[in-house]
Protein backbone atom coordinates (compact mmCIF):
# COMPACT_ATOMS: atom_id res chain seq x y z
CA UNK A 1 119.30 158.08 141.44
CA UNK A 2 115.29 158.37 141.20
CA UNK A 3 113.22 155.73 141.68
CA UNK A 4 113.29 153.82 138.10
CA UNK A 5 116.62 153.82 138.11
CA UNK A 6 116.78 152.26 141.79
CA UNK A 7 114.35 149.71 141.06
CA UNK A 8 116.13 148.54 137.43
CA UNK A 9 119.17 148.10 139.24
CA UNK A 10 117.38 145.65 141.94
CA UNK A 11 115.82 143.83 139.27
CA UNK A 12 119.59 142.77 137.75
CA UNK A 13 120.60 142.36 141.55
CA UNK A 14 117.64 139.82 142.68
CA UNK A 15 117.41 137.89 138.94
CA UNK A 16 117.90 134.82 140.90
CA UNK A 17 116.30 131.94 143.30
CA UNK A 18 116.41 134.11 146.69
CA UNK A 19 114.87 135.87 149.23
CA UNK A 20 117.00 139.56 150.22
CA UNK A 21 116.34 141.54 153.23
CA UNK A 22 116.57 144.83 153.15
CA UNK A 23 119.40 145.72 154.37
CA UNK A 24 120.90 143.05 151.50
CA UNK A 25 119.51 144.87 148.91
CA UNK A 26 120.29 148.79 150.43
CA UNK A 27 124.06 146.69 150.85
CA UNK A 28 123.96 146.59 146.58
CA UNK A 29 122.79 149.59 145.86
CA UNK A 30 125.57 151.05 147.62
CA UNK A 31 123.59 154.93 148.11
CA UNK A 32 122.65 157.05 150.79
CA UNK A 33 119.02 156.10 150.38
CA UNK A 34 116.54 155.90 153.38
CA UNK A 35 115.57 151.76 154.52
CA UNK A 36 111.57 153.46 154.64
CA UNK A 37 111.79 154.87 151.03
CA UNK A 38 113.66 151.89 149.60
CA UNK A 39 110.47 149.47 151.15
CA UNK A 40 108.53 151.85 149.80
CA UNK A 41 110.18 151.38 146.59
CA UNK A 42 109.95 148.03 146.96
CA UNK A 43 105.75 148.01 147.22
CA UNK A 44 105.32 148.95 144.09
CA UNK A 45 107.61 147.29 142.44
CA UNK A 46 107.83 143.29 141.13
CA UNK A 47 109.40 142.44 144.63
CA UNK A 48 106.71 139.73 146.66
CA UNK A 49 107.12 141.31 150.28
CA UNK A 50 107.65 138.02 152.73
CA UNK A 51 106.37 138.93 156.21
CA UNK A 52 108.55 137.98 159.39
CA UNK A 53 107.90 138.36 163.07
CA UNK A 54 110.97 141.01 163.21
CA UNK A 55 110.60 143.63 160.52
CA UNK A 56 114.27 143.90 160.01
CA UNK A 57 113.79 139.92 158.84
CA UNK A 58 111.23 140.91 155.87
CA UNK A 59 111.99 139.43 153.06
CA UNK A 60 112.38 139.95 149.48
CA UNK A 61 111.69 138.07 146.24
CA UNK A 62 111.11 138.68 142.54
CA UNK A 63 107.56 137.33 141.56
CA UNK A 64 108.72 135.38 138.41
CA UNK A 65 111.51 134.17 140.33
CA UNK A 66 109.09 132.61 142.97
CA UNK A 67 107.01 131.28 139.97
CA UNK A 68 110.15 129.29 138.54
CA UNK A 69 110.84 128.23 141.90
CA UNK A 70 107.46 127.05 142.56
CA UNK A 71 107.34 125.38 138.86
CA UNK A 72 110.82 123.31 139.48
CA UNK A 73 108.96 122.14 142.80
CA UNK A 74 106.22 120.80 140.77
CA UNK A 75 108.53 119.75 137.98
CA UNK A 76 110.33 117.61 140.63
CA UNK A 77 107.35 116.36 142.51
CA UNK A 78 106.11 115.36 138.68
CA UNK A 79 109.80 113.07 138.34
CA UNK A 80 109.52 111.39 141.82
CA UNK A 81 105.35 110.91 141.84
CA UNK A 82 105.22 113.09 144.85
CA UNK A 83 102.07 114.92 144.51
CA UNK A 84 101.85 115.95 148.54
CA UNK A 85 104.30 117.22 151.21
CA UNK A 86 104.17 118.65 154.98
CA UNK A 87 104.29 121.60 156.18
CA UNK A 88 107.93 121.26 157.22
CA UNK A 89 109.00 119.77 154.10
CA UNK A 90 108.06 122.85 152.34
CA UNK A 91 109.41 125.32 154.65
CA UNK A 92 112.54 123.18 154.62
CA UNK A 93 112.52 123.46 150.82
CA UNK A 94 111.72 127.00 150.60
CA UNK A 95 114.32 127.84 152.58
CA UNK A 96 116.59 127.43 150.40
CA UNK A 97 115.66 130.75 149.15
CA UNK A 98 117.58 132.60 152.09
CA UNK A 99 121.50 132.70 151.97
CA UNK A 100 121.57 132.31 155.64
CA UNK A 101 118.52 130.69 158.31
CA UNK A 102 115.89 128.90 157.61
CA UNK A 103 112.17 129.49 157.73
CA UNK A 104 109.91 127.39 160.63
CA UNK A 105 107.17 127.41 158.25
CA UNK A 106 106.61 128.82 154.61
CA UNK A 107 105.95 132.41 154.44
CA UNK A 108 102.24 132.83 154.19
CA UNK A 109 102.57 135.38 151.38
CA UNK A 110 104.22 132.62 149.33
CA UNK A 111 102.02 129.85 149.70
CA UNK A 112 99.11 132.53 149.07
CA UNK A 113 100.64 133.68 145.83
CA UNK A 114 101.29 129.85 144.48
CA UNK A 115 97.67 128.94 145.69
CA UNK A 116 96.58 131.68 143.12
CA UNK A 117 98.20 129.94 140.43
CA UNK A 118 97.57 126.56 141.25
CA UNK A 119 101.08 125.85 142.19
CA UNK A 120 100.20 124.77 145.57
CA UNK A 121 97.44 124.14 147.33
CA UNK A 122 96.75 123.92 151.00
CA UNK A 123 94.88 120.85 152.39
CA UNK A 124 92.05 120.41 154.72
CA UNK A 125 94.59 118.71 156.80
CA UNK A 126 96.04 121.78 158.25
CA UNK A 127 99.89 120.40 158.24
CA UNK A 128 99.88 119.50 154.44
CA UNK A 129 100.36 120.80 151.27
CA UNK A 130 98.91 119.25 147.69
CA UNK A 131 100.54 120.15 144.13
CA UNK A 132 97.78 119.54 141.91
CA UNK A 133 100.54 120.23 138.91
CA UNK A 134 102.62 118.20 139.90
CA UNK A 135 100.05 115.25 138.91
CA UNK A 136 98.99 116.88 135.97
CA UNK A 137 102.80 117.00 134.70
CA UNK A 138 103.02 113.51 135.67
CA UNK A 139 100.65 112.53 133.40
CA UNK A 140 100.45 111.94 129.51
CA UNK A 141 104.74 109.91 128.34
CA UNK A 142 106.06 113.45 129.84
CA UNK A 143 105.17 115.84 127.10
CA UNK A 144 103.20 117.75 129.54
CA UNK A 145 106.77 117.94 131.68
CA UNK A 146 108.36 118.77 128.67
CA UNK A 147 106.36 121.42 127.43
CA UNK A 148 105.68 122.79 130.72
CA UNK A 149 109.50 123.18 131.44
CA UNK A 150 110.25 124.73 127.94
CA UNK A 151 107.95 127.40 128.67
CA UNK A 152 108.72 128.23 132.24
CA UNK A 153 110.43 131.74 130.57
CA UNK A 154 108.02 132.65 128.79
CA UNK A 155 105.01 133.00 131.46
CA UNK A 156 107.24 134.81 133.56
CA UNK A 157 108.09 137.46 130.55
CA UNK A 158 104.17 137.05 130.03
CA UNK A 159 103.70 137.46 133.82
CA UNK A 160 100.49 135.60 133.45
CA UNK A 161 100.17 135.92 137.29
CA UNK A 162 98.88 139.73 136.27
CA UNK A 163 97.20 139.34 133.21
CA UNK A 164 93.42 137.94 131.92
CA UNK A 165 94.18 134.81 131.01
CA UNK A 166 90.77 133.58 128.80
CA UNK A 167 91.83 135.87 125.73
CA UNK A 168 95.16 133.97 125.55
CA UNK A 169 92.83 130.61 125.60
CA UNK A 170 90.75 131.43 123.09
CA UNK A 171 93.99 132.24 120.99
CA UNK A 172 95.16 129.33 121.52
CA UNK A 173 92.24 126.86 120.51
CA UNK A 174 91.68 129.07 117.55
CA UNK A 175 95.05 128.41 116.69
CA UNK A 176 94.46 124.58 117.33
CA UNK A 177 91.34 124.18 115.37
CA UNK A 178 93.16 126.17 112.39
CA UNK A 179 95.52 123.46 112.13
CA UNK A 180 92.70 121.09 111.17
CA UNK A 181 89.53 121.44 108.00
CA UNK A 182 87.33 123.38 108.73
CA UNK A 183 84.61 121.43 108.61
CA UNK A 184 86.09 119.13 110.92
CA UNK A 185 87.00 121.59 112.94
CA UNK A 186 83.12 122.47 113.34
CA UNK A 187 82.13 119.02 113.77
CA UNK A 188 84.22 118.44 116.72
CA UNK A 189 83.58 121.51 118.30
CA UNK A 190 79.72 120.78 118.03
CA UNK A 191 80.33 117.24 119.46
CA UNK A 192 81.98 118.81 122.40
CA UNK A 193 79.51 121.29 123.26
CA UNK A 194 81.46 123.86 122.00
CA UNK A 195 79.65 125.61 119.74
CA UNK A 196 76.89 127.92 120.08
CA UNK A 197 74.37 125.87 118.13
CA UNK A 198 72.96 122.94 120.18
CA UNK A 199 73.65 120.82 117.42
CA UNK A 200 75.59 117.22 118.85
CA UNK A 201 73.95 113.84 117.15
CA UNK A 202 75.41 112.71 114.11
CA UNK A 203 72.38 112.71 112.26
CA UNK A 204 71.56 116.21 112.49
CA UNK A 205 75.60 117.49 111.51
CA UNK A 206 75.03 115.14 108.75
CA UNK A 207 71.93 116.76 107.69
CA UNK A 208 73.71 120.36 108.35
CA UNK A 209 76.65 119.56 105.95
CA UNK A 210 74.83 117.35 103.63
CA UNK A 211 76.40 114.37 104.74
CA UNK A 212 75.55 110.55 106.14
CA UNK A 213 76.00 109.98 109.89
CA UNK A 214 79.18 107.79 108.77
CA UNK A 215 80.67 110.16 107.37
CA UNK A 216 80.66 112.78 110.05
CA UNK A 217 81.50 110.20 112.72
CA UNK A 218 85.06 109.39 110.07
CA UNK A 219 85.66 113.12 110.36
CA UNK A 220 84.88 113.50 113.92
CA UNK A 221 87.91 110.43 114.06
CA UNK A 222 90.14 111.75 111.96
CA UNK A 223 90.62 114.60 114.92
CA UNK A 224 91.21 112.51 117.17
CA UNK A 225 93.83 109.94 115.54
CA UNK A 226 95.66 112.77 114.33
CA UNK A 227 96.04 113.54 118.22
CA UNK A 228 99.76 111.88 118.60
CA UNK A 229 100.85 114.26 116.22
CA UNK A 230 102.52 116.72 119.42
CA UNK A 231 102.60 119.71 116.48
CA UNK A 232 98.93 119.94 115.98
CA UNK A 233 98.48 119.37 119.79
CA UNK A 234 101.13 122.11 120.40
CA UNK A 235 98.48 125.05 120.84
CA UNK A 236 96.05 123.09 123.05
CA UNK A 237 98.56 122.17 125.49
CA UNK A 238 98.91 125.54 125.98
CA UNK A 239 95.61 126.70 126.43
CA UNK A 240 95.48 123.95 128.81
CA UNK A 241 98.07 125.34 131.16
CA UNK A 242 96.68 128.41 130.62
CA UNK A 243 93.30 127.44 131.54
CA UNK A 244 95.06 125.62 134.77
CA UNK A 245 96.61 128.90 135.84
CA UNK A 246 93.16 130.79 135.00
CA UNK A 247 91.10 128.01 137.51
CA UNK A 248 93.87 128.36 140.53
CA UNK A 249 94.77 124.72 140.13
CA UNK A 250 91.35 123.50 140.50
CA UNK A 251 90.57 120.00 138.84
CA UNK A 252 86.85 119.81 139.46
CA UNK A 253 84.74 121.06 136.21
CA UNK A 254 81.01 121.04 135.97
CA UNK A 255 78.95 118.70 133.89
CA UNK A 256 77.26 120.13 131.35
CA UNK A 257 78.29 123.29 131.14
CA UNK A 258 80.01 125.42 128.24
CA UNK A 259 82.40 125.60 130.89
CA UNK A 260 82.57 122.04 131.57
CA UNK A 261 82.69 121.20 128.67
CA UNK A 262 85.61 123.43 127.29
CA UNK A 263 87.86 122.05 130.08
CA UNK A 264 86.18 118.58 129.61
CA UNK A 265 87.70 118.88 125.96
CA UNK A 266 91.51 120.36 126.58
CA UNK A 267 91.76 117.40 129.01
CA UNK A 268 90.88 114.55 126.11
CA UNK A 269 92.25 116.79 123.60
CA UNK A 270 95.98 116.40 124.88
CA UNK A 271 95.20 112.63 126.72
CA UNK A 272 94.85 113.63 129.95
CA UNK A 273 92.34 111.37 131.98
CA UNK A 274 88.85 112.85 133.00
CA UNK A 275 86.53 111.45 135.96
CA UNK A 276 82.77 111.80 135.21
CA UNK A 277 81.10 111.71 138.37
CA UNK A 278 77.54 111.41 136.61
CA UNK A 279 75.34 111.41 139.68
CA UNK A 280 77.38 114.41 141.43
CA UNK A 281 77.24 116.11 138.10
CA UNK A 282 80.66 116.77 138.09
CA UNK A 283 83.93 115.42 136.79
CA UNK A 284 87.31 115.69 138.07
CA UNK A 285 90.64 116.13 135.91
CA UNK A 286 93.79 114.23 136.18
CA UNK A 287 93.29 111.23 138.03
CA UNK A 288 94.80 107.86 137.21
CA UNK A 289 92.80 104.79 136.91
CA UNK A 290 93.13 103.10 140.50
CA UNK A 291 91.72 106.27 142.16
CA UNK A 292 89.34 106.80 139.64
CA UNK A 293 87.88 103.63 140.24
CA UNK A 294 88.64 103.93 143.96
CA UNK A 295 86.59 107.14 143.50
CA UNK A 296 84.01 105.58 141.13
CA UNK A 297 83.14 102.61 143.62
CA UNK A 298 81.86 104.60 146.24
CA UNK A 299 78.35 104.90 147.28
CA UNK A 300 77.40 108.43 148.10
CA UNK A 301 74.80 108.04 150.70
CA UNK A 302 77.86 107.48 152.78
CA UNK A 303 76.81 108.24 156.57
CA UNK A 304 78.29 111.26 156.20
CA UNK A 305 76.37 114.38 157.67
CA UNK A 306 78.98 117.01 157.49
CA UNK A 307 81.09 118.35 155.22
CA UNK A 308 84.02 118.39 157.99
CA UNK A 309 83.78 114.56 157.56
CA UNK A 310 83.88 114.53 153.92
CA UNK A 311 86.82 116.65 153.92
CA UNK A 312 88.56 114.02 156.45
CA UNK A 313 87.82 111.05 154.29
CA UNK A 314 89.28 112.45 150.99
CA UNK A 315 92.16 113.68 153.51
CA UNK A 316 93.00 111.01 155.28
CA UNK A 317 91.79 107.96 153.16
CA UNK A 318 91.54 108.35 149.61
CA UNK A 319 93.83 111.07 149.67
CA UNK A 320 92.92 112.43 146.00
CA UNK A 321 95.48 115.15 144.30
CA UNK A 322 92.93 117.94 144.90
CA UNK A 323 92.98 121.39 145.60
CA UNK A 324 91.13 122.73 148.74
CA UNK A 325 88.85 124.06 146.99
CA UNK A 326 87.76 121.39 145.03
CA UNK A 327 87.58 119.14 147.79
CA UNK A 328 84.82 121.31 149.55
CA UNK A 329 83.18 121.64 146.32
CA UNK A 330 83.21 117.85 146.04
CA UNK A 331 82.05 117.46 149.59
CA UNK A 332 78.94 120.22 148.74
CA UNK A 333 78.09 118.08 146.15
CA UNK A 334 77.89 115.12 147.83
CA UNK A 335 75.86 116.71 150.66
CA UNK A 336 73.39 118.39 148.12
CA UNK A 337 72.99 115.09 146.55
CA UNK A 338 72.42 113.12 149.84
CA UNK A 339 69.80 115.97 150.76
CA UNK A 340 67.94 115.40 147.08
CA UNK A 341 68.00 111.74 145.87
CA UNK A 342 68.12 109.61 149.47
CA UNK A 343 65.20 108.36 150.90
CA UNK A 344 63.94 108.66 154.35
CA UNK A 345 65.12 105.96 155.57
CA UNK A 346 69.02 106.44 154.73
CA UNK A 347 68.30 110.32 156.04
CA UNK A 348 67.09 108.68 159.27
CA UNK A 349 70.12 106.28 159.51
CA UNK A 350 72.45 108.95 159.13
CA UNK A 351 70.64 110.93 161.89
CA UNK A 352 70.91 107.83 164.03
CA UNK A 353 74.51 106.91 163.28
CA UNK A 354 75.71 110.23 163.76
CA UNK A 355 74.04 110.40 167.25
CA UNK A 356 76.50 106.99 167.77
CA UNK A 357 74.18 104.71 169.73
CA UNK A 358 71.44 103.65 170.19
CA UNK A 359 68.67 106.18 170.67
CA UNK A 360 64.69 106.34 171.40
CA UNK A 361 63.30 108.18 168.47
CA UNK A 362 61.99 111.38 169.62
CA UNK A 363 65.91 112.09 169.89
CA UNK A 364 66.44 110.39 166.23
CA UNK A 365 63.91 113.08 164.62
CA UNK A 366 65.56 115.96 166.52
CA UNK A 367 69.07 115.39 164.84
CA UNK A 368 67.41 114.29 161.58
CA UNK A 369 65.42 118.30 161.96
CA UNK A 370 68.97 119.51 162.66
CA UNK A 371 70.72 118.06 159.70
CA UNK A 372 67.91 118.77 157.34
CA UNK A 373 65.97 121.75 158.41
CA UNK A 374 64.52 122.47 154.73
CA UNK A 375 63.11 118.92 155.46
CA UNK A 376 61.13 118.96 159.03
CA UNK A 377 59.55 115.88 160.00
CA UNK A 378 57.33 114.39 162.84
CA UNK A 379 58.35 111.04 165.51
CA UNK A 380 55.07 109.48 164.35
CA UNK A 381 56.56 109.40 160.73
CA UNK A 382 60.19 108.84 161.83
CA UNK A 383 58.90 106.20 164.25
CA UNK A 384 57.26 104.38 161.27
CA UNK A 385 60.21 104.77 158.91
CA UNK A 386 62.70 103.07 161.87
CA UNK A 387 60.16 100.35 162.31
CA UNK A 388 59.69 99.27 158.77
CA UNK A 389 62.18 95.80 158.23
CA UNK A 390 64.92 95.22 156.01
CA UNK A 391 66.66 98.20 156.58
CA UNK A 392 70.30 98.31 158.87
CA UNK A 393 67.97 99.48 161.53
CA UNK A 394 66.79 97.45 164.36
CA UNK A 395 64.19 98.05 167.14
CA UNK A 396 66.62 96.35 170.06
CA UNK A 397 63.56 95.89 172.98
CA UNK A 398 63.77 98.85 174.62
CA UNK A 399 60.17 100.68 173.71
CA UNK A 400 60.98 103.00 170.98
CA UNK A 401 64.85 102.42 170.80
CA UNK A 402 66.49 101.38 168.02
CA UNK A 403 70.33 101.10 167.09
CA UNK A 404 72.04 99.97 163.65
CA UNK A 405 72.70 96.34 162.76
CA UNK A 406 76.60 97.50 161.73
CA UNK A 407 76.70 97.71 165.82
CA UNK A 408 76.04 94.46 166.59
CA UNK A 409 72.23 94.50 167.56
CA UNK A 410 69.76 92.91 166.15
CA UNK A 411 65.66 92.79 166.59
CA UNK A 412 65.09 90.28 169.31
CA UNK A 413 62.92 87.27 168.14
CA UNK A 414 61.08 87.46 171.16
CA UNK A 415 59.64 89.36 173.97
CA UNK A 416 61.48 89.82 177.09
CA UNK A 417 59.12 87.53 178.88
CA UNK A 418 59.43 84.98 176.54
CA UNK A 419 63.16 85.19 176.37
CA UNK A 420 63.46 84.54 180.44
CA UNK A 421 61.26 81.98 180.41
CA UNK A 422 63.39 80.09 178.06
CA UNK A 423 66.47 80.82 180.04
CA UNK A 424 65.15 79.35 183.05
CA UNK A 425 63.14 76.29 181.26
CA UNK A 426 66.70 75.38 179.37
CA UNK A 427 68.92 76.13 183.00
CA UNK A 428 66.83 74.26 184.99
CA UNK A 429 66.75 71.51 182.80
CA UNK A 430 70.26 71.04 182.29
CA UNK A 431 71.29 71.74 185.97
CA UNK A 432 68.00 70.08 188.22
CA UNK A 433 68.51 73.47 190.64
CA UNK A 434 66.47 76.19 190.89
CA UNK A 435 68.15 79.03 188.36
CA UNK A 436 69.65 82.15 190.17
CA UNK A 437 68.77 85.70 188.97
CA UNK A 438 72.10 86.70 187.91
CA UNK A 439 72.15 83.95 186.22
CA UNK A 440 69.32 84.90 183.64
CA UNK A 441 70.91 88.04 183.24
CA UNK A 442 74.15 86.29 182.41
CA UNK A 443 71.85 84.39 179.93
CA UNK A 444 70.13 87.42 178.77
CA UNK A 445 73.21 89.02 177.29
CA UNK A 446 73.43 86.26 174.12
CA UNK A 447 70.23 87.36 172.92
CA UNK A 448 69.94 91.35 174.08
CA UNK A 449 72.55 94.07 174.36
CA UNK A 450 70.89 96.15 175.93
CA UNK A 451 67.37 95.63 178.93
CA UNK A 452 66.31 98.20 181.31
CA UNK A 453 66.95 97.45 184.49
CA UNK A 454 62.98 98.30 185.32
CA UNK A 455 61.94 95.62 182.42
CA UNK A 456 64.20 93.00 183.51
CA UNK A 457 63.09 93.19 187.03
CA UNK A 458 59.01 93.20 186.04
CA UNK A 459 60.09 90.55 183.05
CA UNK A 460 61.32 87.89 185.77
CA UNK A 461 59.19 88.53 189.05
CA UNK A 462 55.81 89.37 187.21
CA UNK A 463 56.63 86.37 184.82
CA UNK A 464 53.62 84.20 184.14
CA UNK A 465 56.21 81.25 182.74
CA UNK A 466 58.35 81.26 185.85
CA UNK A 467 58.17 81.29 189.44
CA UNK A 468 60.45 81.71 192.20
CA UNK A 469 61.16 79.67 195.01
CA UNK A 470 63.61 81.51 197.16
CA UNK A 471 64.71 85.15 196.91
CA UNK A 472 65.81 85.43 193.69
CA UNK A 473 65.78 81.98 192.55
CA UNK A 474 63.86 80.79 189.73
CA UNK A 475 62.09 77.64 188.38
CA UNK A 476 59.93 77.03 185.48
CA UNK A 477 55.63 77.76 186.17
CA UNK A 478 55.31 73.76 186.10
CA UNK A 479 57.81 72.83 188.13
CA UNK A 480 55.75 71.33 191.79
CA UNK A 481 58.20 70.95 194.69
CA UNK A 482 57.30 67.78 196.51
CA UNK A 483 57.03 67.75 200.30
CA UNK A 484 59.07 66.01 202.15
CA UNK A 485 57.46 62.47 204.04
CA UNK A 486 57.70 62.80 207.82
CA UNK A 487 59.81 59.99 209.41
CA UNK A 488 57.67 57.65 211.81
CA UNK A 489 58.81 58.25 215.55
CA UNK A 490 59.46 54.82 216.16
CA UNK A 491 62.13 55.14 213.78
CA UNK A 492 63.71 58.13 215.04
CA UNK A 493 63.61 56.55 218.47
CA UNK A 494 66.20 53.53 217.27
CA UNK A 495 67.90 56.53 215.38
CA UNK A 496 68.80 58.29 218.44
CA UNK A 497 69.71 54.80 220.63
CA UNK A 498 72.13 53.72 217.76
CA UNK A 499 73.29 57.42 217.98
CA UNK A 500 74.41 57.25 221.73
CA UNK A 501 76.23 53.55 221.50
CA UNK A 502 78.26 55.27 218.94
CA UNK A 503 79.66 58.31 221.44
């Protein structure tokens, strides 16, 4: 039996949802063939090699049967609005694949191969998994589900895992825009940005086809009411999925780009939702309307200074349907639009808030040189920009330290000197005793966070308001302690005789 033959007879043997070993499929073939020449076989065939610790435990799988697996996942996932799983859900899942076992975690060559096609995606949170398809197929009264599961066969007998995928897109929209006039066609493909011509006002296609701006705006419509129609829609849906397949999953598109604005267009053309993220220049694909406006109401001079931290907060808090990749492409773009449009004084309260207290600002300007080195700048100008009012930065007392208002500190009303003096004046007042020096610090901590030990001490005993009496008690500058009247010594004399009749 040569080689063709061998592998022909494997490909009847594994047409079906599992994972063989070796010695499985050498069981099958029932020949005196060598286990090296059958893996050898076996690499250049349509088998997807899945690694194990223990080389006798290799496993393996047809590549359109891992595809159907993969696509009944996401199929699934679509029904139950599941769009993300752990990494022990999915190695529990896969698993099913073997006849006997199970994996501890999904074979690495299997999540690789589904990330290529946008059937899975891996997360920045290392111990998750997203299905970006799964939301897509979720979307639109299930005739994305529909569609998608009707023609699960025929990628696999297109294998469109090996093939280029942008000639079958452009077959496809040509076949889409056949089904309409041709002048509408044109029209709506020059709206979208299709077209080669830069041609996208009404005005000038009406002066290209001879026509009044009305009247090319009731063609443009007549496209798009004749959208329900699922018939004439057929052809884009598939260029869609297609064009999924082609991107790896990935959801972000470009603004105003022929790109962009191809992928821009499948997505309204077949009513699937699209984001624009206008100052990111970017919009996203897919999502519903509570996290696009969860999305949409966030300001994007967030203090964020990394794109680690970025990647947490789409993780962990909005938790978005997105694919790796488009999450760090998401995160660049914030970052490169933080670094362009914010001013210097949200740079400099990001470089303070990342530093996480309060700070004198000859450190402030180092971090804010480390986060933007394209962007060096000097303490005298940084000291200026942190001193300027009615920003969330406060000077707290301290010479040249400042903190954030969102901490709790604000910009004392008055100096140090002034503040103990009140604390005494109001103390002594209300108590007629001299005011003790822990006391004022006591005091002190209503109006300051934060006073060097060296200040306080010069603030009370060098204070021209205050004065102190004993060690380390205090009464206000005025205050004149009366001396006491000497008793007359005729006085004490009867004193002391009334004294001994009473012993």
């Amino acid at each position: 039996m040569d080689a063709k033959e061998v592998i022909d007879e494997l490909y009847s043997y594994a047409s079906k949802p599992r994972a063989f070993t070796a010695e499985d499929l050498l069981a099958f073939l029932e020949n005196d063939i060598e286990p090296e020449l059958l893996r050898q076989i076996l690499a250049n065939s349509k088998f997807l090699k899945l690694c194990s610790p223990y080389p006798d435990e290799d496993r393996y799988i047809l590549d359109s049967e891992l595809f159907m697996w993969f696509s009944r996942l996401n199929l699934r996932l679509a029904k139950y609005k599941q769009f993300r799983l752990t990494r022990h859900q999915v190695a529990s899942l896969i698993s099913n694949l073997l006849s006997k076992g199970k994996w501890n975690d999904a074979p690495s060559e299997a999540i690789k191969w589904g990330e290529a096609l946008g059937l899975i995606s891996s997360c920045h949170d290392k111990e998750q998994y997203v299905f970006p398809l799964a939301r897509i197929l979720r979307l639109n009264n299930r005739n994305l589900s529909y569609i998608y599961s009707e023609q699960i066969m025929n990628y696999c007998e297109l294998r469109i895992w090996e093939i280029p995928l942008s000639k079958l897109i452009n077959e496809q929209i040509e076949k889409g825009f056949a089904r309409y006039n041709k002048n509408i066609a044109y029209i709506v493909q020059c709206r979208e940005g299709l077209s080669d011509r830069k041609i996208d006002t009404l005005q000038e296609l009406g002066s290209l086809f001879n026509l009044s701006r009305e009247r090319v705006r009731q063609l443009e419509a007549k496209f798009w009411d004749w959208r329900g129609r699922l018939n004439r829609r057929f052809p884009f849906y598939l260029a869609f999925f297609y064009d999924f397949f082609h991107e790896s999953g990935n959801l972000l598109i470009e603004n105003k780009s022929p790109k962009g604005a191809f992928r821009s267009f499948l997505a309204k053309c077949i009513g699937i939702p699209c984001l624009e993220l206008r100052r990111l220049n970017v919009s996203i694909i897919g999502l519903l309307p509570k996290e696009a406006k969860l999305l949409q109401n966030e300001k994007w001079d967030l203090p964020w200074i990394n794109k680690s931290e970025i990647f947490n907060y789409f993780d962990f808090n909005l938790r978005l349907p997105l694919s790796k990749i488009d999450v760090q492409t998401l995160a660049y773009k914030i970052v490169q639009f933080r670094e362009k449009y914010l001013s210097l004084g949200k740079k400099a309260y990001i470089a303070l808030r990342s530093i996480g207290r309060p700070a004198h600002y000859s450190e402030i300007t180092k971090r804010f040189n480390s986060i933007w080195p394209n962007n060096q700048i000097s303490e005298i100008n940084i000291h200026n920009c942190l001193s300027k009012r009615g920003n969330n930065i406060v000077w707290i007392g301290i010479k040249g330290t400042f903190a954030l208002r969102e901490w709790g500190f604000e910009r004392p009303s008055n100096t140090l000197f002034k503040t103990i003096e009140d604390i005494v004046q109001k103390r002594f007042k209300e108590t007629k005793q001299p005011v003790p020096f822990s006391v004022i610090v006591a005091e002190l901590g209503k109006y300051r966070k934060i006073v060097h030990p060296q200040s306080l001490l010069i603030a009370t005993h060098s204070n021209p308001g205050i004065k102190m009496v004993l060690k380390d008690l205090f009464v206000p500058r005025e205050f004149k302690i009366e001396p006491s009247e000497a008793i007359p010594a005729e006085e004490l004399d009867e004193l002391f005789k009334e004294f001994r009749k009473s012993i």
